[in-house]
Protein backbone atom coordinates (compact mmCIF):
# COMPACT_ATOMS: atom_id res chain seq x y z
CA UNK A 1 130.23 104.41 117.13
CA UNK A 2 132.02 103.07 120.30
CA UNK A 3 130.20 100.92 122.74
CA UNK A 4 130.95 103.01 126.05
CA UNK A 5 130.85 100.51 129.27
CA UNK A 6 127.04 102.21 130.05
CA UNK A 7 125.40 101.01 126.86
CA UNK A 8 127.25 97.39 126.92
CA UNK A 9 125.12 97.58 130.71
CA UNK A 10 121.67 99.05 128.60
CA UNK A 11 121.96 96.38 126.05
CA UNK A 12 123.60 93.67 128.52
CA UNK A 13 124.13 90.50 126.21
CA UNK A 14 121.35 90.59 123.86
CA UNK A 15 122.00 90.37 120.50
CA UNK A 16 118.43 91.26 118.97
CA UNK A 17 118.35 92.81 116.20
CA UNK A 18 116.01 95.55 114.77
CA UNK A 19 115.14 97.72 111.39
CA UNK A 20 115.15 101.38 111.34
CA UNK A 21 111.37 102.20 110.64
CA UNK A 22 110.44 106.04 109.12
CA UNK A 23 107.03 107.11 109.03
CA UNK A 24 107.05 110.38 107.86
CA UNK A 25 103.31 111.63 107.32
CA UNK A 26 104.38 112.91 103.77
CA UNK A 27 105.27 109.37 102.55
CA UNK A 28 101.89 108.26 103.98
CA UNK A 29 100.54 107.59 100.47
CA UNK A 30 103.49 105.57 99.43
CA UNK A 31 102.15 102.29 99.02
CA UNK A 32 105.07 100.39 101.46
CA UNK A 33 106.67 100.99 104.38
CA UNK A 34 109.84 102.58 104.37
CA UNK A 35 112.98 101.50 106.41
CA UNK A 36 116.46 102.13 106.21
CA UNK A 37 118.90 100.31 104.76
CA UNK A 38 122.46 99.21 106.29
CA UNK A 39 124.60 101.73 107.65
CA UNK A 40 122.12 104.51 107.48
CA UNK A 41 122.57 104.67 103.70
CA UNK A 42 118.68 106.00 102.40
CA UNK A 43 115.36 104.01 102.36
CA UNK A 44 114.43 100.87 101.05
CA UNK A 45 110.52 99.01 100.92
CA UNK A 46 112.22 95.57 100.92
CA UNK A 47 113.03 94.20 103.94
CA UNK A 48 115.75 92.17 101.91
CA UNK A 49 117.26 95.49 100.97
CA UNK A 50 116.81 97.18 105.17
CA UNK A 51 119.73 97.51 107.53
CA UNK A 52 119.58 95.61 110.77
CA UNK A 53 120.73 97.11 113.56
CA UNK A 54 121.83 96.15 117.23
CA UNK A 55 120.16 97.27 120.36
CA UNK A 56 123.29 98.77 121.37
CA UNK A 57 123.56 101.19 118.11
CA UNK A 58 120.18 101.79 118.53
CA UNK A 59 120.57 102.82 121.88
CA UNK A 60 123.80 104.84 121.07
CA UNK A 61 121.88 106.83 118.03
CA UNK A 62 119.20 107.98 120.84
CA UNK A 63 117.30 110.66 118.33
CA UNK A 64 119.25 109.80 115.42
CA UNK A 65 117.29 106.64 115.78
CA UNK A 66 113.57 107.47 117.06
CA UNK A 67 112.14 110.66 116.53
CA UNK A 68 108.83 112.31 116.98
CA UNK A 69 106.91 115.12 115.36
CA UNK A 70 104.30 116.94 116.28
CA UNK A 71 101.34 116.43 114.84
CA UNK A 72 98.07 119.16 113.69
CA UNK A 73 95.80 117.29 111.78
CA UNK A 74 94.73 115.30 114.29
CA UNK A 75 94.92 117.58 117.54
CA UNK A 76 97.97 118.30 119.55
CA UNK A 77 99.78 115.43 120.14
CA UNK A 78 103.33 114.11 119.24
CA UNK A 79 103.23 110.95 117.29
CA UNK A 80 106.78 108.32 116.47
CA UNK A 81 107.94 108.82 113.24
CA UNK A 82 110.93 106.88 113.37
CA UNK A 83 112.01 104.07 115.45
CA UNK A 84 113.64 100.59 115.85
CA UNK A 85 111.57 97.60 116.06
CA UNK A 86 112.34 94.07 116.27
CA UNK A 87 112.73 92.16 112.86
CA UNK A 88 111.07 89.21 114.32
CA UNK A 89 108.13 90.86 115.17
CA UNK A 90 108.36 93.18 111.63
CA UNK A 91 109.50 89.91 109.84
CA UNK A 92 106.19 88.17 110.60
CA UNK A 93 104.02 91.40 109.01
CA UNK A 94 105.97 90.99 105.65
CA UNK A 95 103.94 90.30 102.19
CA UNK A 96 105.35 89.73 98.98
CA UNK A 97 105.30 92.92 96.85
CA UNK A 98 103.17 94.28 94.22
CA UNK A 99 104.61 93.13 90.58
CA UNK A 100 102.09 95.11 88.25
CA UNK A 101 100.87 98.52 89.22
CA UNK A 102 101.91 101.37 91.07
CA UNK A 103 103.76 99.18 93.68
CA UNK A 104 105.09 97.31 91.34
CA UNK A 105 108.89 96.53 93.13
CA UNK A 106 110.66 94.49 90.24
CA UNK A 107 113.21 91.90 90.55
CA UNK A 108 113.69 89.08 93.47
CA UNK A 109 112.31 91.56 96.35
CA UNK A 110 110.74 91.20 98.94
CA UNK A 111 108.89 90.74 101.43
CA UNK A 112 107.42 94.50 102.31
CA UNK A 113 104.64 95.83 104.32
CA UNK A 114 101.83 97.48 102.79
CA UNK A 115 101.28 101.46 104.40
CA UNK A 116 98.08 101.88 105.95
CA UNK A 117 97.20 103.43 109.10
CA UNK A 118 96.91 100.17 110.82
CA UNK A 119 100.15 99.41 109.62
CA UNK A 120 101.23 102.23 111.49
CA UNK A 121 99.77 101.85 114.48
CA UNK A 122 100.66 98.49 114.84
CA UNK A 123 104.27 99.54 114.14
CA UNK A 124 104.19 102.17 116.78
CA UNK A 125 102.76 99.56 119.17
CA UNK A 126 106.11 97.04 118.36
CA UNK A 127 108.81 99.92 118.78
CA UNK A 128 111.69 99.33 121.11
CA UNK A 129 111.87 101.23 123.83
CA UNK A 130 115.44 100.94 125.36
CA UNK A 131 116.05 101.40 129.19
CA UNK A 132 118.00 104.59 130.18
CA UNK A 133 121.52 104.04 131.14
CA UNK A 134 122.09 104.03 134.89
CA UNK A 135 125.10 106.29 136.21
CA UNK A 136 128.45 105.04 136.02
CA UNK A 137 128.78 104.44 139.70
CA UNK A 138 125.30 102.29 140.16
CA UNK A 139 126.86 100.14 137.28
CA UNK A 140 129.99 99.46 139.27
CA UNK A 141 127.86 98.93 142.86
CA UNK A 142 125.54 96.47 141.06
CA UNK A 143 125.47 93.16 143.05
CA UNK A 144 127.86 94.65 146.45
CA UNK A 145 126.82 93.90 149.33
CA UNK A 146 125.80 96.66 151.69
């Protein structure tokens, strides 16, 4: 993907960077959180193993990067099941994996974030939400005098 002169404006200079998050409700009983890893090449659980994007791919991707389904369990209602959010603020929810059991992860990985539905609320809470792109020609009148 090509940074077009809109999105350079979007993003502007900041070079924050962000995981891919995917909630689908049918992984709901997995026991981690799944997140893509680099270059949009499957899932991992370890944050070691997750792709970090910019805020300018992210922004570029538009549904390719956030999606929502609707939901019927709960009522009507549309619900984020994928999204960026910050790796700071994903960074600081991280716990060291399971080595026994059924989340047993094996090897040096690490850290992960254990699926519950606070997990997932609080993940749908921390989601970047990029500004829309202004038309080309507010871009170039930004700062004129008139």
């Amino acid at each position: 993907m090509t940074p077009t002169s809109e999105t350079r404006a979007l993003v502007g200079a900041r070079e924050d960077l962000f995981y891919i998050v995917d909630l689908r409700p049918e992984w709901n009983r997995n026991p981690y959180v799944s997140f893509w890893r680099p270059n949009d090449a499957g899932y991992c659980y370890a944050l070691s193993w997750a792709g970090k994007y910019t805020a300018e791919r992210v922004a570029e991707g538009g549904r390719y990067y956030t999606d929502k389904v609707w939901t019927s369990s709960k009522g009507p209602g549309r619900l984020f099941t994928r999204f960026a959010v910050r790796c700071a603020d994903i960074d600081a929810l991280g716990v060291a994996p399971d080595t026994k059991g059924r989340g047993r992860i094996d090897g040096n990985a690490g850290p992960v974030l254990r699926q519950s539905g606070a997990m997932r609320n609080a993940l749908r809470r921390l989601r970047y939400r990029p500004k829309p792109l202004l038309p080309a020609n507010e871009n170039q009148n930004e700062g004129a005098a008139v």
